[in-house]
PDB file of N, CA and C in Angstrom:
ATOM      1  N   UNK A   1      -2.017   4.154 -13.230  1.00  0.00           N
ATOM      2  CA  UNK A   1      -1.207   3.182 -13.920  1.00  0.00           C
ATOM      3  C   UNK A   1      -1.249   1.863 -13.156  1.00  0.00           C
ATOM      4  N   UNK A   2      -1.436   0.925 -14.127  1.00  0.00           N
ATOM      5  CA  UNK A   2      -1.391  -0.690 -13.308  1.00  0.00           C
ATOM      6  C   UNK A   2      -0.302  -1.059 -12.952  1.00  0.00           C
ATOM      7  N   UNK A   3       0.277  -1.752 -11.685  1.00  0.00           N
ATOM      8  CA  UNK A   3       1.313  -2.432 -11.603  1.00  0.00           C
ATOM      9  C   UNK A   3       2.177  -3.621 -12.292  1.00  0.00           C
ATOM     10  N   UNK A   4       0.818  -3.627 -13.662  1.00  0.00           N
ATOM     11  CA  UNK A   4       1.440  -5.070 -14.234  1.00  0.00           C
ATOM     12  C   UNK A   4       1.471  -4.407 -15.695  1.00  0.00           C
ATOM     13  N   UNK A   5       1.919  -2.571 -15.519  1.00  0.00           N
ATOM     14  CA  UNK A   5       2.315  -2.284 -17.163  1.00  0.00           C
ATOM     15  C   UNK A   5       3.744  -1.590 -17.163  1.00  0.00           C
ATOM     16  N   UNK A   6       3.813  -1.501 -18.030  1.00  0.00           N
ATOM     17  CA  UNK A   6       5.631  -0.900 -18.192  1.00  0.00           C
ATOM     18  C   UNK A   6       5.184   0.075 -19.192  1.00  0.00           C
ATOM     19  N   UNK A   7       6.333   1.196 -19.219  1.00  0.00           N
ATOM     20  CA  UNK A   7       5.727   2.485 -20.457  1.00  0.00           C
ATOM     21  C   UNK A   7       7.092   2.353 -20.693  1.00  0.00           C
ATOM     22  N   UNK A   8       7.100   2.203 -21.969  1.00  0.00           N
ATOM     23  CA  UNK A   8       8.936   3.024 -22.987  1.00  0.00           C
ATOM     24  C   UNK A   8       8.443   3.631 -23.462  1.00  0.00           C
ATOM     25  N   UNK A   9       9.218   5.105 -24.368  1.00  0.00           N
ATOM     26  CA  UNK A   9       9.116   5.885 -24.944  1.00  0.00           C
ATOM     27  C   UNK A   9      10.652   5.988 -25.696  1.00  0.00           C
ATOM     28  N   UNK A  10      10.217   5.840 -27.161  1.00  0.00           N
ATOM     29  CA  UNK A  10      11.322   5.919 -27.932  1.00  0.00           C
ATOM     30  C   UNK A  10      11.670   7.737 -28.096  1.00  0.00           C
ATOM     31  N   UNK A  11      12.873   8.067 -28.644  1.00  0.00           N
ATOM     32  CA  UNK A  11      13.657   9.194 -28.571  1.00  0.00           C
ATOM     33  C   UNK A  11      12.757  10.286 -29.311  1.00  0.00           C
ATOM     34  N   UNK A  12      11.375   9.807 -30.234  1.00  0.00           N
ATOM     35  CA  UNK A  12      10.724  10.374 -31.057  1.00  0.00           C
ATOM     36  C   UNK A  12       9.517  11.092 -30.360  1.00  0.00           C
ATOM     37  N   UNK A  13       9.441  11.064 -29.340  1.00  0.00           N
ATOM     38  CA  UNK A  13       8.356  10.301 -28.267  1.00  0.00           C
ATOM     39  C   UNK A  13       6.947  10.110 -28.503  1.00  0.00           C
ATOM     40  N   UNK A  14       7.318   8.321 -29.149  1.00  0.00           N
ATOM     41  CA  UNK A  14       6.309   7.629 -28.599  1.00  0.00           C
ATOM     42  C   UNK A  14       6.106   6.695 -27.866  1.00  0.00           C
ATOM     43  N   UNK A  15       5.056   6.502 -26.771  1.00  0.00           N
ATOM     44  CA  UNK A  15       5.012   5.918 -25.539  1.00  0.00           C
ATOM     45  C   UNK A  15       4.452   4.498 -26.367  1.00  0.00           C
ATOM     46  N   UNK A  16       5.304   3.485 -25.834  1.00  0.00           N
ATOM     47  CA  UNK A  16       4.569   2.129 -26.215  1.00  0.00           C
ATOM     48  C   UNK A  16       4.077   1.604 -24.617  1.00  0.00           C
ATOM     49  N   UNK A  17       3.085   0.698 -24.808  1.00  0.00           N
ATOM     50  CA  UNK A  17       3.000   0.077 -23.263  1.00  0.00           C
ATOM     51  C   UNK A  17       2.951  -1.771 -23.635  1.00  0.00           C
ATOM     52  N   UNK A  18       3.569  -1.864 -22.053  1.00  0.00           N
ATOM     53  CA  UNK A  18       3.978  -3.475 -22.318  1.00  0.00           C
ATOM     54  C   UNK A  18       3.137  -4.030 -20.833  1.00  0.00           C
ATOM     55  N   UNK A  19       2.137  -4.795 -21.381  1.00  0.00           N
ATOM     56  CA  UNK A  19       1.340  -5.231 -20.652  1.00  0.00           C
ATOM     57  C   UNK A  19       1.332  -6.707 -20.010  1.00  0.00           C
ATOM     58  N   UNK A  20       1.144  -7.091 -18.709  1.00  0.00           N
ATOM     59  CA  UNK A  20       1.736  -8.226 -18.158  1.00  0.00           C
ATOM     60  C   UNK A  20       3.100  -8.254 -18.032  1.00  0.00           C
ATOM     61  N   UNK A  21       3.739  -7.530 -17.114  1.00  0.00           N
ATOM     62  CA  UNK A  21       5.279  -7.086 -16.834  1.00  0.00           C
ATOM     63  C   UNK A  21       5.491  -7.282 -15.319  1.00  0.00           C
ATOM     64  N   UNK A  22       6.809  -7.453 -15.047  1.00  0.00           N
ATOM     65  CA  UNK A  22       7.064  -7.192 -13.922  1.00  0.00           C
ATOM     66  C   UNK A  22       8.387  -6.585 -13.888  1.00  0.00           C
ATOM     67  N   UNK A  23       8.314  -5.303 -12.831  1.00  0.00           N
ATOM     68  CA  UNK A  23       9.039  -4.566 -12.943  1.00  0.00           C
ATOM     69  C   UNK A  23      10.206  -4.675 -11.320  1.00  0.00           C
ATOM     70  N   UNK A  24      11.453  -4.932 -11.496  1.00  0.00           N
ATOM     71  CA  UNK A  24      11.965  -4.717 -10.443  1.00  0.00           C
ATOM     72  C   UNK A  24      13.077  -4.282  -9.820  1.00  0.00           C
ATOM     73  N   UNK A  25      13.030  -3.087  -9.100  1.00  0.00           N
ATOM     74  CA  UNK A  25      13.882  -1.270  -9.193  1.00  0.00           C
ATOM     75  C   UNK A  25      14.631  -2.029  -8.074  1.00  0.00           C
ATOM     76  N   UNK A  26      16.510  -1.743  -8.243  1.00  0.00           N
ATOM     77  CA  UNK A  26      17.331  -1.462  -7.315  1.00  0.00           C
ATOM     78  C   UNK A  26      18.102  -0.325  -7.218  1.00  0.00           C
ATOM     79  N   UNK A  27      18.072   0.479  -5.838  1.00  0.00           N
ATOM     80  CA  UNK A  27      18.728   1.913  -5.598  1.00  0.00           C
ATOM     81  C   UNK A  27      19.864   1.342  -5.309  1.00  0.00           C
ATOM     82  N   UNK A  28      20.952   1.941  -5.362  1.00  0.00           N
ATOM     83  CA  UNK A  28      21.855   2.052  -4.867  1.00  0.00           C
ATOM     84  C   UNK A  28      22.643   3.808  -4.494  1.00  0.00           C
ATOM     85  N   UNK A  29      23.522   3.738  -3.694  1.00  0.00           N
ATOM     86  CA  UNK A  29      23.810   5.181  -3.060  1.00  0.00           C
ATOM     87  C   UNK A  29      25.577   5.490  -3.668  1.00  0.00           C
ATOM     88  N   UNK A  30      25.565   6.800  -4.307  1.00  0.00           N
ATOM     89  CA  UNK A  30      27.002   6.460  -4.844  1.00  0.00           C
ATOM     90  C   UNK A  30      28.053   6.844  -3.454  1.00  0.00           C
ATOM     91  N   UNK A  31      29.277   5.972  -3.521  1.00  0.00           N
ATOM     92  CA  UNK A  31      30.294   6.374  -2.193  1.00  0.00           C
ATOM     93  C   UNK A  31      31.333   5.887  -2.504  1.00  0.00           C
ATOM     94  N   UNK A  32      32.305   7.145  -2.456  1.00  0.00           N
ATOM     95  CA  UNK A  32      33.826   6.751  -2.589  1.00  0.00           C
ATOM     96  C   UNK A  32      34.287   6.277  -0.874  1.00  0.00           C
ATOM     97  N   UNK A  33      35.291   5.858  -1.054  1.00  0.00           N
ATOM     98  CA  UNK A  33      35.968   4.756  -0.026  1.00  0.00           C
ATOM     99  C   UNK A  33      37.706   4.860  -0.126  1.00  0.00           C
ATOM    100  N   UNK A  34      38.363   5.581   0.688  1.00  0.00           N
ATOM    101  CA  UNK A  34      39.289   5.507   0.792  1.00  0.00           C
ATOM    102  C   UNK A  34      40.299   5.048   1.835  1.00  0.00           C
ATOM    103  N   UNK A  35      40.970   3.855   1.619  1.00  0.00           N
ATOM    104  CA  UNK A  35      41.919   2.917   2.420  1.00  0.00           C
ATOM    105  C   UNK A  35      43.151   3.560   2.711  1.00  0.00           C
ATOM    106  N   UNK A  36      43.617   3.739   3.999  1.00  0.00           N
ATOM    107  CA  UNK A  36      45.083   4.697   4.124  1.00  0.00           C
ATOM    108  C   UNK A  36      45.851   3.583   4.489  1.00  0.00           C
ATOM    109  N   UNK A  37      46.942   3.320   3.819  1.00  0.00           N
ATOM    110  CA  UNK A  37      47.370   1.986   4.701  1.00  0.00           C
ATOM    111  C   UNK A  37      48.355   2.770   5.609  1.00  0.00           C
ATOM    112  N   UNK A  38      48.700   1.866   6.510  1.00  0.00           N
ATOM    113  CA  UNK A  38      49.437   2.194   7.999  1.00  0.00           C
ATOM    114  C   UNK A  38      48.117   2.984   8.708  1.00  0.00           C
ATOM    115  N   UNK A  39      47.118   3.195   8.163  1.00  0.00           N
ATOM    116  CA  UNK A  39      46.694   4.409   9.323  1.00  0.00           C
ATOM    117  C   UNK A  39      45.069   3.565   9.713  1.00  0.00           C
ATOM    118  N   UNK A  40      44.500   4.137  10.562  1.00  0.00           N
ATOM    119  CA  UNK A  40      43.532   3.722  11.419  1.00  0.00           C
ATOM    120  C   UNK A  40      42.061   3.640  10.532  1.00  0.00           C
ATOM    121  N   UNK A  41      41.996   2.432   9.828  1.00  0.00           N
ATOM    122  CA  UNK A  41      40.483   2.010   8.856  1.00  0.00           C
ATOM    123  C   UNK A  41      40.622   2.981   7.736  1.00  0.00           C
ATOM    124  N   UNK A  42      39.289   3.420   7.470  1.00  0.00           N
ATOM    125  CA  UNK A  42      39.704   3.801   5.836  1.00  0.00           C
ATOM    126  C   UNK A  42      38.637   5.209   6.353  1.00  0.00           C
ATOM    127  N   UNK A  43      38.204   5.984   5.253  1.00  0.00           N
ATOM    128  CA  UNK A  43      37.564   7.326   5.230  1.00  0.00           C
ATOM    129  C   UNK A  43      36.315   6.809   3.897  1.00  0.00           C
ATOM    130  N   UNK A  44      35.116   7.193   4.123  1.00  0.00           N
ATOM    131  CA  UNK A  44      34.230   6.817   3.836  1.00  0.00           C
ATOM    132  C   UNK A  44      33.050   7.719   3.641  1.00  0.00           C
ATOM    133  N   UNK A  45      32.772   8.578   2.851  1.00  0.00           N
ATOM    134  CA  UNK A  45      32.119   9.585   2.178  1.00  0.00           C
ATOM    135  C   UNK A  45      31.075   9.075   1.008  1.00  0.00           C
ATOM    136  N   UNK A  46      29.761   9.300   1.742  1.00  0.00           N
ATOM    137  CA  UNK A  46      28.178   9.062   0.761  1.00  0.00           C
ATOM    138  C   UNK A  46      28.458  10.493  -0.447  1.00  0.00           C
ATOM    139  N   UNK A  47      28.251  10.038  -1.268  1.00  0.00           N
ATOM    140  CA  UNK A  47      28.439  11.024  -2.331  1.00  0.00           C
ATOM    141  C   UNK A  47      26.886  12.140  -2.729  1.00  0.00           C
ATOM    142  N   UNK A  48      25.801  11.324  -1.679  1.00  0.00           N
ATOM    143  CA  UNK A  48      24.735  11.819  -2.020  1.00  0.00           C
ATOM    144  C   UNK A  48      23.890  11.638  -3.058  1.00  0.00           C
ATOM    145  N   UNK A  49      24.294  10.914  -4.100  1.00  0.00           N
ATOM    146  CA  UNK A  49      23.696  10.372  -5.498  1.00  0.00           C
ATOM    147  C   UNK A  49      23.112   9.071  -5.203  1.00  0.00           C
ATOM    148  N   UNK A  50      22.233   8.588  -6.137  1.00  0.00           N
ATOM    149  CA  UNK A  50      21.336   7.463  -6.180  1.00  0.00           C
ATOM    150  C   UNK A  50      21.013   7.021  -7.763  1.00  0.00           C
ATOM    151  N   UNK A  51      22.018   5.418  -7.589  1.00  0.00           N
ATOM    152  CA  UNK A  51      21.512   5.332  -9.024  1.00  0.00           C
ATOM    153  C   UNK A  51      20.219   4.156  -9.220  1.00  0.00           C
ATOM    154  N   UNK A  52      19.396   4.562  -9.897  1.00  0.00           N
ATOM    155  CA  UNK A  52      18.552   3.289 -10.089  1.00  0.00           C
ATOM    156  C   UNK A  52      18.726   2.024 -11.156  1.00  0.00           C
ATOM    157  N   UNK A  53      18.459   0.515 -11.051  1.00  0.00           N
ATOM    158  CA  UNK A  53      18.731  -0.346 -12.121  1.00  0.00           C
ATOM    159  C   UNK A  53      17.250  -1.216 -12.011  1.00  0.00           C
ATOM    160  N   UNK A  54      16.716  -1.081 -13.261  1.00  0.00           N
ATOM    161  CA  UNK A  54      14.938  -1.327 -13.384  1.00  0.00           C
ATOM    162  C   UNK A  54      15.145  -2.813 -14.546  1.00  0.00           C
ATOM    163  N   UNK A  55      14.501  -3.850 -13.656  1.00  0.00           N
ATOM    164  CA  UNK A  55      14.708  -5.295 -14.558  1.00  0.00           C
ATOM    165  C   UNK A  55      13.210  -5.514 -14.983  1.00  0.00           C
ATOM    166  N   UNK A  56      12.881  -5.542 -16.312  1.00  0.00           N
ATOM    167  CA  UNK A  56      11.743  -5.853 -16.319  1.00  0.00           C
ATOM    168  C   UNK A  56      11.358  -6.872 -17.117  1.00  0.00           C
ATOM    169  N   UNK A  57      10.630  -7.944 -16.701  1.00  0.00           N
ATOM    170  CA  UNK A  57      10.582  -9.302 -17.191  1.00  0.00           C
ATOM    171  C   UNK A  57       9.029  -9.646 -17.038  1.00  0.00           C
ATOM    172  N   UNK A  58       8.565 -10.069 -18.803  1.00  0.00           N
ATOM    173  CA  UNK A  58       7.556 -10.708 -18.489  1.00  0.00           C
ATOM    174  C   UNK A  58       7.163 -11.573 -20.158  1.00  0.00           C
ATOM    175  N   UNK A  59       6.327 -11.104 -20.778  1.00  0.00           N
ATOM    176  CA  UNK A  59       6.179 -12.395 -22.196  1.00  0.00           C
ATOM    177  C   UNK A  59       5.541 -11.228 -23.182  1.00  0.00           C
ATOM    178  N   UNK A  60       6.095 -11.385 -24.277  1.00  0.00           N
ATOM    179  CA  UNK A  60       5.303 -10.361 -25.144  1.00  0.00           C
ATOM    180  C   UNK A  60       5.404 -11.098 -26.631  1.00  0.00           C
ATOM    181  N   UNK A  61       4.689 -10.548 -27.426  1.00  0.00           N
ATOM    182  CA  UNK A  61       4.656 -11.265 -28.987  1.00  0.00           C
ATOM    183  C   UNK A  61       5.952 -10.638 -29.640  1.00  0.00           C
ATOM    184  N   UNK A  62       5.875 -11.671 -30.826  1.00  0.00           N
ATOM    185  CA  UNK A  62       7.281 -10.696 -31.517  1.00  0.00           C
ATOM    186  C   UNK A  62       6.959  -9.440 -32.120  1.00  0.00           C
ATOM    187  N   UNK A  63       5.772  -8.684 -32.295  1.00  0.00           N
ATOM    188  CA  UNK A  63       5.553  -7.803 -32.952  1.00  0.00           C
ATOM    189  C   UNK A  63       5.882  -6.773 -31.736  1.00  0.00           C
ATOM    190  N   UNK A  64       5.166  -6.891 -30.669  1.00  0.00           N
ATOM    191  CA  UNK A  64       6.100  -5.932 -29.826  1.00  0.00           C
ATOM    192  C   UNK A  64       7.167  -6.342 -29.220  1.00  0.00           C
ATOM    193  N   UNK A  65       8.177  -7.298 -29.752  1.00  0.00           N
ATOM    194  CA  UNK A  65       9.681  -7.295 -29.084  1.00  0.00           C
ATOM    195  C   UNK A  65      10.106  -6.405 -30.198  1.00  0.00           C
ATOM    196  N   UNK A  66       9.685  -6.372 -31.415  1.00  0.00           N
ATOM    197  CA  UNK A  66      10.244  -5.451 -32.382  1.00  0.00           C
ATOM    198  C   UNK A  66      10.135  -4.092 -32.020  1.00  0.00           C
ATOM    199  N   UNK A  67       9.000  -3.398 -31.871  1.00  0.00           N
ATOM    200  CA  UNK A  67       8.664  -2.344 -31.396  1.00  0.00           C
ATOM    201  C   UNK A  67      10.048  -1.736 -29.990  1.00  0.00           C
ATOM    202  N   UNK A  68      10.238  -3.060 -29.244  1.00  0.00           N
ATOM    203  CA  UNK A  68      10.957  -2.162 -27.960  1.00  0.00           C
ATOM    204  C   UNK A  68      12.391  -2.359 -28.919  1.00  0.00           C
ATOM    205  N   UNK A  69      12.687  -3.317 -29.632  1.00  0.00           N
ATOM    206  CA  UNK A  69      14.121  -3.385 -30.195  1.00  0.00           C
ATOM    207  C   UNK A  69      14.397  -1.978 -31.058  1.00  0.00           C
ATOM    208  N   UNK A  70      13.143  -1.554 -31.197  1.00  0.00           N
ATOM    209  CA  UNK A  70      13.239  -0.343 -32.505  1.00  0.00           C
ATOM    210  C   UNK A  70      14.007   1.161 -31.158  1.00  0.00           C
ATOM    211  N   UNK A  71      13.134   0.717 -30.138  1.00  0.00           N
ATOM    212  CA  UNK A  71      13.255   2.078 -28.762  1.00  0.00           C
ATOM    213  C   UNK A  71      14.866   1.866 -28.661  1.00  0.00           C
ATOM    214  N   UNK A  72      15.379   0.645 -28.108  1.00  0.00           N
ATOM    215  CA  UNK A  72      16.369  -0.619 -27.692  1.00  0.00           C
ATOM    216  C   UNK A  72      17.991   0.250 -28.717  1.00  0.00           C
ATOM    217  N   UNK A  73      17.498   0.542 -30.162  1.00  0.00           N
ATOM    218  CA  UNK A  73      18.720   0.647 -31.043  1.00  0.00           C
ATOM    219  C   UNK A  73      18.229   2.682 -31.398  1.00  0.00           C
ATOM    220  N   UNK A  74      17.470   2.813 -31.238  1.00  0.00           N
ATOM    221  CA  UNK A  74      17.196   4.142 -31.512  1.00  0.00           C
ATOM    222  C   UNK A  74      17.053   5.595 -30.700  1.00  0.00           C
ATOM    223  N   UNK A  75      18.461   6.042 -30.347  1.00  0.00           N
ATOM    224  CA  UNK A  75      18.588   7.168 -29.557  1.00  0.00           C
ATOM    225  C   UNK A  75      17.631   7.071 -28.201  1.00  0.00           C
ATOM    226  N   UNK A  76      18.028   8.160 -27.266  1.00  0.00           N
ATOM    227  CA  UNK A  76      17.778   7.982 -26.022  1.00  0.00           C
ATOM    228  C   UNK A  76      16.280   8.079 -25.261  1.00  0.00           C
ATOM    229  N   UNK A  77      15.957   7.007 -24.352  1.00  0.00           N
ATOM    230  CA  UNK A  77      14.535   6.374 -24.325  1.00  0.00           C
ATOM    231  C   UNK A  77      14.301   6.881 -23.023  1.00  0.00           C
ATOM    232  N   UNK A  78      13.339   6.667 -22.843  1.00  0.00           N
ATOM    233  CA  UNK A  78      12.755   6.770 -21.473  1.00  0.00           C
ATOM    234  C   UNK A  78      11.511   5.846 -20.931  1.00  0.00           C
ATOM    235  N   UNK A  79      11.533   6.389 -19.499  1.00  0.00           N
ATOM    236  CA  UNK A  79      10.819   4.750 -18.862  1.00  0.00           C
ATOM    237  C   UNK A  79       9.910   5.582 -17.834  1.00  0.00           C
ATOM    238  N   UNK A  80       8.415   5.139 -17.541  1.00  0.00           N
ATOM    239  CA  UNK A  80       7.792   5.340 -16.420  1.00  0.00           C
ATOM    240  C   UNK A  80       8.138   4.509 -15.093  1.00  0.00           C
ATOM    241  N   UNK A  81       8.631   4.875 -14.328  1.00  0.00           N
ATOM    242  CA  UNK A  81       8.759   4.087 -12.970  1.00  0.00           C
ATOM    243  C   UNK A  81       7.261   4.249 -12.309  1.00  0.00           C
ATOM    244  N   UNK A  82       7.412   2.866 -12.182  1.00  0.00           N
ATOM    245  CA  UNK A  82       5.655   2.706 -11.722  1.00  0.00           C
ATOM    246  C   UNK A  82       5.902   3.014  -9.816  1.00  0.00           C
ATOM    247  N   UNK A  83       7.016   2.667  -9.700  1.00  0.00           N
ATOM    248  CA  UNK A  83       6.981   2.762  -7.791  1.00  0.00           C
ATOM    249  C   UNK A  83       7.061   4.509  -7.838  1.00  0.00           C
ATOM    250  N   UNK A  84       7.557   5.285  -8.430  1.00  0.00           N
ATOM    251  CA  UNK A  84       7.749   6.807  -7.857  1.00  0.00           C
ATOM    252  C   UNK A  84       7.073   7.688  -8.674  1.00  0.00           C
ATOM    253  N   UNK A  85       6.007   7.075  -9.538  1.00  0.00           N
ATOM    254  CA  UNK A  85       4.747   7.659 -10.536  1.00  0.00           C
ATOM    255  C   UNK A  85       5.605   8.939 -11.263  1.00  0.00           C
ATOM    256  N   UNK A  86       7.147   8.546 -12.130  1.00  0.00           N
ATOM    257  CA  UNK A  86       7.555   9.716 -12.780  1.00  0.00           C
ATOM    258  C   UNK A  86       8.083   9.028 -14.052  1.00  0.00           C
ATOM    259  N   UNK A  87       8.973   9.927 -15.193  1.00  0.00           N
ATOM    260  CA  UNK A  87       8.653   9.867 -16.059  1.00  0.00           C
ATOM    261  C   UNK A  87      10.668   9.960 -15.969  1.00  0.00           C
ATOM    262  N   UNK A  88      11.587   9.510 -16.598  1.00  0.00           N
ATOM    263  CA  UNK A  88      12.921   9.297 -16.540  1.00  0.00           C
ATOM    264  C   UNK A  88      13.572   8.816 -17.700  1.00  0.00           C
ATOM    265  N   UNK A  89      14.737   9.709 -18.341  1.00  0.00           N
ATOM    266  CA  UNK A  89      15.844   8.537 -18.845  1.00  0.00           C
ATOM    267  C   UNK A  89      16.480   8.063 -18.705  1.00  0.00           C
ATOM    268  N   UNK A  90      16.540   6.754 -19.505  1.00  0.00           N
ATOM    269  CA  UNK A  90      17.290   5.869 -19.705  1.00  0.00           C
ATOM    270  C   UNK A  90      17.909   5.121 -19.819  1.00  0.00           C
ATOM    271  N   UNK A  91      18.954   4.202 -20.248  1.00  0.00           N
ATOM    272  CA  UNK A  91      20.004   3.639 -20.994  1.00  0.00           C
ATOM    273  C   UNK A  91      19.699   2.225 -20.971  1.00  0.00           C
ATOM    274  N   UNK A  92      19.309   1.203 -21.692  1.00  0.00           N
ATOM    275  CA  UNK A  92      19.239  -0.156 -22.088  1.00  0.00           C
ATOM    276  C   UNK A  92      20.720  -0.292 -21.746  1.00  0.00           C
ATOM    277  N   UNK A  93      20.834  -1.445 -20.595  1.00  0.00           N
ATOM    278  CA  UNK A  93      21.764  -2.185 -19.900  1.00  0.00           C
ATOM    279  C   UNK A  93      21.444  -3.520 -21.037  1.00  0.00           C
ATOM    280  N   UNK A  94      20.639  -3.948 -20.918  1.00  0.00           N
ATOM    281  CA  UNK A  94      20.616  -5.394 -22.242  1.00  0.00           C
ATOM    282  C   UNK A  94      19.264  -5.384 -22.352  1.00  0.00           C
ATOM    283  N   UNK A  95      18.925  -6.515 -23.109  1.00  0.00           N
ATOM    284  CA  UNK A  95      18.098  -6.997 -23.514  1.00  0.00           C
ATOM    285  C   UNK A  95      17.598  -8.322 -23.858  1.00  0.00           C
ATOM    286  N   UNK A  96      16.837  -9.539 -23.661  1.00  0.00           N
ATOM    287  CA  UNK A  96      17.150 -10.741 -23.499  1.00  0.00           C
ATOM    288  C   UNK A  96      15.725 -11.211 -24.155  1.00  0.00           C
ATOM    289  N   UNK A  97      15.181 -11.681 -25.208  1.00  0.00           N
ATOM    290  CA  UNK A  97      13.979 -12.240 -25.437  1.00  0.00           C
ATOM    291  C   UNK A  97      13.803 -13.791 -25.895  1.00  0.00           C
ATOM    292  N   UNK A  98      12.833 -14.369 -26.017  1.00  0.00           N
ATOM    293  CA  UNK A  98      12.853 -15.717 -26.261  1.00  0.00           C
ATOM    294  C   UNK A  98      11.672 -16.052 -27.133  1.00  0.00           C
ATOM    295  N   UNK A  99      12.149 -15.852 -28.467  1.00  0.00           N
ATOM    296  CA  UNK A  99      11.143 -16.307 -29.656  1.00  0.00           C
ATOM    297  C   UNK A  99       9.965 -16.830 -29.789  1.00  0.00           C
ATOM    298  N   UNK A 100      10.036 -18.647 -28.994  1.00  0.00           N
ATOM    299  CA  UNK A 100       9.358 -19.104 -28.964  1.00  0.00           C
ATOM    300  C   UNK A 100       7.964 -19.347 -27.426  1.00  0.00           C
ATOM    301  N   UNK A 101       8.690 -18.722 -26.738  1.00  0.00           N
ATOM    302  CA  UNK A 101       7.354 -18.730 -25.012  1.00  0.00           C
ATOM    303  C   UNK A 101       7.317 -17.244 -25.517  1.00  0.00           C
ATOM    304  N   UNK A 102       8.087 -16.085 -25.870  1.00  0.00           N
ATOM    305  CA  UNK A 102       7.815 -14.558 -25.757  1.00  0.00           C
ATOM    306  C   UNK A 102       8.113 -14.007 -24.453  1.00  0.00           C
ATOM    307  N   UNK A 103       9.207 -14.628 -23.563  1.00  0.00           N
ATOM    308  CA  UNK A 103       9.709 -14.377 -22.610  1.00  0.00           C
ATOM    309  C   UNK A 103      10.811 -13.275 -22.831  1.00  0.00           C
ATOM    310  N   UNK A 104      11.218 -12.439 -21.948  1.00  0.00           N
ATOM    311  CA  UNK A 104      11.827 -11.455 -22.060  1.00  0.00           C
ATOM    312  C   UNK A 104      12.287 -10.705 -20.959  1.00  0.00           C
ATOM    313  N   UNK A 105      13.563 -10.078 -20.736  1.00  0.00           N
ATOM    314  CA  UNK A 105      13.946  -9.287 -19.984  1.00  0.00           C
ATOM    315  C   UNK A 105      14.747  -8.747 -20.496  1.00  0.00           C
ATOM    316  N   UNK A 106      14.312  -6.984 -19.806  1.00  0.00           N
ATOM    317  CA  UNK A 106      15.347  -6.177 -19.937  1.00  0.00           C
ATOM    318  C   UNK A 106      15.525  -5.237 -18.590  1.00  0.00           C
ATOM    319  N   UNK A 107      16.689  -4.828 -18.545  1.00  0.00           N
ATOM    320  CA  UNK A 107      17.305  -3.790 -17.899  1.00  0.00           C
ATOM    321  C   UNK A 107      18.278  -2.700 -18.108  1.00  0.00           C
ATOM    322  N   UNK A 108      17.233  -1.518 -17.585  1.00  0.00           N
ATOM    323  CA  UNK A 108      17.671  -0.415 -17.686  1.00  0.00           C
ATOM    324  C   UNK A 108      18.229   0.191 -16.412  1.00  0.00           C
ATOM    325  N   UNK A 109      18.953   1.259 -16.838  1.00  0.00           N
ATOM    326  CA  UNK A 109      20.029   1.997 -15.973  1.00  0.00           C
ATOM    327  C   UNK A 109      18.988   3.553 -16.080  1.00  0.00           C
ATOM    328  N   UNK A 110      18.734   3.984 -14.928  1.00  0.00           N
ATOM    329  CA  UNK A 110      18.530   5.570 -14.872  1.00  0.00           C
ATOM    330  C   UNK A 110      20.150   6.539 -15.644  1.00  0.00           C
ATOM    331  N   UNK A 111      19.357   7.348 -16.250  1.00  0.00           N
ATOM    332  CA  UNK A 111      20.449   8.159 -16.904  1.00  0.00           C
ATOM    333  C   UNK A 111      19.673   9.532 -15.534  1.00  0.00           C
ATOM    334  N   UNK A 112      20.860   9.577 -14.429  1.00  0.00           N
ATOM    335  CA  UNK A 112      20.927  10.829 -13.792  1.00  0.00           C
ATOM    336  C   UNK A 112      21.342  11.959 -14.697  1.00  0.00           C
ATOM    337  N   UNK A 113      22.454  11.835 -15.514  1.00  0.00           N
ATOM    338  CA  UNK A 113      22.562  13.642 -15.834  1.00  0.00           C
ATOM    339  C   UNK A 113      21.451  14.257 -16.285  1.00  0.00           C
ATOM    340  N   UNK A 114      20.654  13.797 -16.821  1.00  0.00           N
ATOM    341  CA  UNK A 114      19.517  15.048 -17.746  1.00  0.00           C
ATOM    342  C   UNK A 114      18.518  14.305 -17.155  1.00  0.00           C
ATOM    343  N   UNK A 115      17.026  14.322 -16.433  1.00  0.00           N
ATOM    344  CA  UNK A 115      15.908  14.204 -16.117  1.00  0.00           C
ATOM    345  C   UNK A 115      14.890  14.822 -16.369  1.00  0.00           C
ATOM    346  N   UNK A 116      15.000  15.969 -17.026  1.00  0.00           N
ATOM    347  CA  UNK A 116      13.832  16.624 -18.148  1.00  0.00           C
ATOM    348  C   UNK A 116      13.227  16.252 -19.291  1.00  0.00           C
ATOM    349  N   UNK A 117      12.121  15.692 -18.998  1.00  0.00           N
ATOM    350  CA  UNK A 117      11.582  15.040 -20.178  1.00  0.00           C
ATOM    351  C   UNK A 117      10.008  15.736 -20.304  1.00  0.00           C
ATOM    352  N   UNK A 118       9.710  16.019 -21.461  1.00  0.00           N
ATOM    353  CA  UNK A 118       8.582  17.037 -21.778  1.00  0.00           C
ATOM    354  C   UNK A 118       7.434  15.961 -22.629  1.00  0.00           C
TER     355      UNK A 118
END
């Protein structure tokens, strides 16, 4: 896989690819945090979870902004992460396109509960 493609897959699964992309993944670690007041700093527990948030921005025609708007409004999608060569759902955080250059960004949220995708 090239670094300059993106894969969606609508809920039906079909894989569209979006070519000339840039893709860019932030982890974060889940952790509750608890403040005692009167008592000595707070208590601070890694929960062990990791969520990912994938921004991907680059220029496409309107025939495929339609195509991802169709993935975008139509039951639950999935995404190739090009940094960890796997295959994941989900959830459209937004969506942002621009008619006339074909500029575009979107970002997605990893859906941790279910990761089985066939």
């Amino acid at each position: 896989m090239d670094v300059s493609e993106c894969f969606l897959r609508h809920a039906d699964g079909v894989w569209i690819k979006i070519e000339e992309c840039n893709v860019h993944m932030r982890v974060t670690r889940r952790m509750q945090r608890t403040i005692i007041r009167g008592g000595e700093g707070d208590d601070l527990d890694d929960e062990g979870a990791e969520s990912a948030v994938y921004t991907i921005t680059g220029t496409i025609n309107m025939e495929k902004f339609k195509e991802v708007l169709n993935i975008f409004r139509g039951g639950q999608p999935s995404f190739h992460d090009p940094f960890e060569d796997r295959q994941m759902l989900v959830i459209f955080s937004n969506i942002d396109y621009h008619s006339t250059t074909g500029a575009f960004e979107f970002v997605l949220l990893e859906d941790a509960e279910d990761q089985k995708i066939e």
